[in-house]
Protein backbone atom coordinates (compact mmCIF):
# COMPACT_ATOMS: atom_id res chain seq x y z
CA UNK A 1 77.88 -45.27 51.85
CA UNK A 2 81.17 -44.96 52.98
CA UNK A 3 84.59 -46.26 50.85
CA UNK A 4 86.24 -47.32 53.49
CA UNK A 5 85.21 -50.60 55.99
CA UNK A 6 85.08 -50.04 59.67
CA UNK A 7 85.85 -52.27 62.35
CA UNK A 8 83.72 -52.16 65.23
CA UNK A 9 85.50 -49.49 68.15
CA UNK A 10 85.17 -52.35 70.85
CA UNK A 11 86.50 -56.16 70.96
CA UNK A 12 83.67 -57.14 73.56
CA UNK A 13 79.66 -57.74 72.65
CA UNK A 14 77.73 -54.41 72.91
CA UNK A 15 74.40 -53.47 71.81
CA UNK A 16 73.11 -50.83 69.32
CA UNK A 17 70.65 -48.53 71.62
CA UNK A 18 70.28 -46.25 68.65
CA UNK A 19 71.37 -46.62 64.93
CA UNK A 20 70.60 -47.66 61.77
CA UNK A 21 70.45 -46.73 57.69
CA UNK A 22 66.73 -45.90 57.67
CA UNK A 23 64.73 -42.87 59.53
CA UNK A 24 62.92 -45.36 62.01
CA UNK A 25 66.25 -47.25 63.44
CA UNK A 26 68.18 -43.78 62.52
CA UNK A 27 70.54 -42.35 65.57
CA UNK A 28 69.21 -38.62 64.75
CA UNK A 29 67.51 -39.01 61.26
CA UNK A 30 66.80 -34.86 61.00
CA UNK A 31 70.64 -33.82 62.66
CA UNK A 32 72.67 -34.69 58.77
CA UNK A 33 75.56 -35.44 60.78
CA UNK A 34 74.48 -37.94 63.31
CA UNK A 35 71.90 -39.41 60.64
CA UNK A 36 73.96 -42.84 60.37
CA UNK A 37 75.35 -42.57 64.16
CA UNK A 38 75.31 -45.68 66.45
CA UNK A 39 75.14 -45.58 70.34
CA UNK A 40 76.62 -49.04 71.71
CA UNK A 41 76.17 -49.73 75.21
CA UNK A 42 76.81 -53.26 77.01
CA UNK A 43 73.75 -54.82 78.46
CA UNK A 44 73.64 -58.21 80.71
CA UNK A 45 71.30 -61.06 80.49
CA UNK A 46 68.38 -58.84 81.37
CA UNK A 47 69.06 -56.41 78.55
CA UNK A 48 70.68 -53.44 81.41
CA UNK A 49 73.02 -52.17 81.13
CA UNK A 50 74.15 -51.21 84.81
CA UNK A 51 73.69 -53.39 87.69
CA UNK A 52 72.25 -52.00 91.08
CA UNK A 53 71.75 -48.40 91.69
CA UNK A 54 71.42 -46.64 88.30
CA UNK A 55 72.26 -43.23 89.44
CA UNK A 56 76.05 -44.94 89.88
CA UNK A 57 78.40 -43.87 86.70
CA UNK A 58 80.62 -47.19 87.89
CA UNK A 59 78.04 -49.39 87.80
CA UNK A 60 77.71 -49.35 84.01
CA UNK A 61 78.75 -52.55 82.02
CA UNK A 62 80.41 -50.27 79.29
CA UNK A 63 82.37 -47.83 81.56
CA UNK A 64 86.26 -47.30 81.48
CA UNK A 65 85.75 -50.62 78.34
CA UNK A 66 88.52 -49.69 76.02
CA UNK A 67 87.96 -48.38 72.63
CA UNK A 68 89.78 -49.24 69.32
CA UNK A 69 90.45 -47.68 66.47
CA UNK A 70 88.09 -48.47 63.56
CA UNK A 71 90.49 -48.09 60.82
CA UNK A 72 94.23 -47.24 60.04
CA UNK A 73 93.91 -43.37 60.19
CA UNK A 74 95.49 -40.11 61.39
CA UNK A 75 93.94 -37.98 64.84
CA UNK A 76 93.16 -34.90 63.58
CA UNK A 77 91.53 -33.71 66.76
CA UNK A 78 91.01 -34.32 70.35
CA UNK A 79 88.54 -33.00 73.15
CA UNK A 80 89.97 -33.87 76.52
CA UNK A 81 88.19 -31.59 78.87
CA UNK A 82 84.98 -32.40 80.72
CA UNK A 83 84.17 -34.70 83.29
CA UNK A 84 81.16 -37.23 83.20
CA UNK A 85 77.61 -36.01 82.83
CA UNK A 86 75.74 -36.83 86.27
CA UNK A 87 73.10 -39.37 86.12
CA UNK A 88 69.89 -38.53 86.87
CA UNK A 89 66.61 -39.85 88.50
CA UNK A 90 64.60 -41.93 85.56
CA UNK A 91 67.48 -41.23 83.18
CA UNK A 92 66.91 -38.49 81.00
CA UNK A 93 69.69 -37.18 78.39
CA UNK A 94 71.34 -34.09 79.61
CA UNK A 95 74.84 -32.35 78.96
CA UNK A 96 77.19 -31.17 81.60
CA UNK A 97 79.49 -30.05 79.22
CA UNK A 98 79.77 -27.16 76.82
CA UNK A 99 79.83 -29.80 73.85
CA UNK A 100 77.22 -32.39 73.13
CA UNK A 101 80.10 -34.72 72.46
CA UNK A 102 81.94 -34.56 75.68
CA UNK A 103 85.51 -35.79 75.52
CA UNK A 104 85.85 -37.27 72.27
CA UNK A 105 88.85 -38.38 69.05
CA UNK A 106 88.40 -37.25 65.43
CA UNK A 107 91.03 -39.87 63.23
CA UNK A 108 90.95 -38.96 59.76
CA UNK A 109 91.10 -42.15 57.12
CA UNK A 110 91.68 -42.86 53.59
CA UNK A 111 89.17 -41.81 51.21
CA UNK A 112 88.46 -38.38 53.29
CA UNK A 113 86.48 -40.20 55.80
CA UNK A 114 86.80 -39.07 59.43
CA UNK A 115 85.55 -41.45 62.61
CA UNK A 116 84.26 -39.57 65.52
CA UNK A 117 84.13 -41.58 68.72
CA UNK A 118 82.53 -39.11 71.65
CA UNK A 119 81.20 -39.40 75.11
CA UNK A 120 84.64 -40.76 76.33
CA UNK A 121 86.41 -40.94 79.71
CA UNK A 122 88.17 -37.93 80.59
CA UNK A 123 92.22 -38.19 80.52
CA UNK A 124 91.87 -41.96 78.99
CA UNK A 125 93.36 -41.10 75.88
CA UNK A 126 96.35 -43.77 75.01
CA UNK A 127 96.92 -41.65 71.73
CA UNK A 128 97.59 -37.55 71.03
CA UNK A 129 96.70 -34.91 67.43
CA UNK A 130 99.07 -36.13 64.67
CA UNK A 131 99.82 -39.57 65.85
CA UNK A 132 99.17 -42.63 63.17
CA UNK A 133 96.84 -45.59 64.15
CA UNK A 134 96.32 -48.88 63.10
CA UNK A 135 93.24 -50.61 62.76
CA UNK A 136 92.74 -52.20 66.97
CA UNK A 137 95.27 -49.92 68.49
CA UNK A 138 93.98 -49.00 71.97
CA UNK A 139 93.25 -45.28 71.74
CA UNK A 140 90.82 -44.28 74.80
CA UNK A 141 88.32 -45.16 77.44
CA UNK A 142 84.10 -45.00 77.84
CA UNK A 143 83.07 -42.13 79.94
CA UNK A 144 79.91 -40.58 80.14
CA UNK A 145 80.86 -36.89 79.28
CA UNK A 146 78.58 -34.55 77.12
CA UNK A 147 75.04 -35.27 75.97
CA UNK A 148 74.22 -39.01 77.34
CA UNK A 149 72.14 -40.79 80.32
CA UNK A 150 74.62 -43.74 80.67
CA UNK A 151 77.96 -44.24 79.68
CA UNK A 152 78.26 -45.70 75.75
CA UNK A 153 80.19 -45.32 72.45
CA UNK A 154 79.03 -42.63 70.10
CA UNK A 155 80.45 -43.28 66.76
CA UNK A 156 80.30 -42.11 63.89
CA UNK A 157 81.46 -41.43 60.20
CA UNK A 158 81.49 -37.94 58.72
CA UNK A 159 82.58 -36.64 55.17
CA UNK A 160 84.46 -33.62 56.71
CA UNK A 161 86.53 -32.58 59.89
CA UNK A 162 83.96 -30.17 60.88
CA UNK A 163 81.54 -31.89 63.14
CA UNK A 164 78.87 -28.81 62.85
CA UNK A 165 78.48 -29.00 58.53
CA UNK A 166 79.58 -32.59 58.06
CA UNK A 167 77.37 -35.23 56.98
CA UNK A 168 77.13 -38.38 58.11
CA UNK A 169 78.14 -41.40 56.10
CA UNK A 170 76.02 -45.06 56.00
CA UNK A 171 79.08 -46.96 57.78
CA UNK A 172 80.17 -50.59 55.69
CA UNK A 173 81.58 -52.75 58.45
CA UNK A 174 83.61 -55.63 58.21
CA UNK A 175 84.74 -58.90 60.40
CA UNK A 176 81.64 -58.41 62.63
CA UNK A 177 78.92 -60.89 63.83
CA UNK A 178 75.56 -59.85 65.08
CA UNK A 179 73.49 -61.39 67.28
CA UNK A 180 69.43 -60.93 67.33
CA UNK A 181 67.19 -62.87 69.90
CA UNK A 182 70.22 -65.63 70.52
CA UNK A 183 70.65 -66.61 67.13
CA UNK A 184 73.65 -64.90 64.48
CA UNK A 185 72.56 -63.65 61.74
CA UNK A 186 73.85 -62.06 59.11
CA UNK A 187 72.52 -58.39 57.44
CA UNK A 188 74.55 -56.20 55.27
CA UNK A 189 74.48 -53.45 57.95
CA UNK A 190 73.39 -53.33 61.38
CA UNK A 191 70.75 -51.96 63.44
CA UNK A 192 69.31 -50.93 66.89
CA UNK A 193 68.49 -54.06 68.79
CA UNK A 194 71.00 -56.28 67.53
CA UNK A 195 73.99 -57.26 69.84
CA UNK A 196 77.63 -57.03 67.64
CA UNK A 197 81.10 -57.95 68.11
CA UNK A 198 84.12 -57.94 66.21
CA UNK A 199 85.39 -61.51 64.97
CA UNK A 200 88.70 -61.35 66.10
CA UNK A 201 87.93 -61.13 69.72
């Protein structure tokens, strides 16, 4: 479980496609790193989330949304080079890019906990390696670059800067509501299916 508690990376409602603390709501139970991952997409009234023709990067609730930082930190690292994965017929996950991650921000936090926020839009990046954030600064855009079938927020807590032998942290949250079948509710951590949003719009 991690020290630290993370605000959300978004100030609008999204929903968790994938996450969760157990193996059957887990982003990538068997991967150690992405075992306590969440993928947040936006989704409209009829749980999509794109309107019209799929196969249209634009026409994706969550793309070019802005993304916040989680927690007062440090950016250790910074992938800014690949443009977005095409979309393809029926929507299977594939990778245009040499990472599964795409474009993507490491910030290192207190504790020796490190966020990782991937699949973002190329050259949206409001923040650089070795600059200081506060918890809600503006640092970046969704994009759909590296390993994804629709554009969405990849996030993540890891106990080291190395993304390939790091393991993944249960995330604590804080100053979030979550939404399941039109009612809040309240959990002690959050799960695929619900719909989440930071407090402090």
């Amino acid at each position: 479980m991690s020290k630290n508690k993370y605000h959300l990376p978004f100030k609008e409602e999204f929903f968790i496609e994938f996450g969760g603390i157990t193996k059957k709501n887990s982003h990538s139970w068997d991967i150690p790193e992405q075992r306590y991952a969440y993928d947040f997409e936006i989704r409209d009234e009829k749980n999509k989330p794109y309107h019209d023709d799929y196969l249209i990067i634009p026409n994706y609730y969550s793309y070019k949304k802005k993304i916040y930082a989680p927690l007062d930190g440090y950016v250790v690292d910074i992938c800014n080079e690949y443009k977005d994965t095409k979309i393809r017929k029926n929507r299977p996950i594939v990778c245009d890019a040499d990472d599964v991650k795409g474009n993507y921000i490491l910030i290192k936090h207190k504790n020796n906990e490190y966020s990782l926020i991937a699949h973002i839009l190329k050259d949206s990046f409001q923040v650089k390696v070795g600059d200081m954030v506060k918890t809600g600064d503006y640092i970046a855009q969704v994009g759909n670059s590296g390993n994804t079938n629709g554009p969405h927020i990849h996030f993540q807590i890891q106990n080291d800067f190395n993304f390939e032998t790091a393991k993944g942290i249960k995330i604590r949250f804080t100053n979030l509501y979550i939404q399941k079948n039109g009612k809040r509710i309240f959990r002690k951590y959050i799960k695929n299916g619900d719909f989440v949003q930071n407090k402090n719009k």
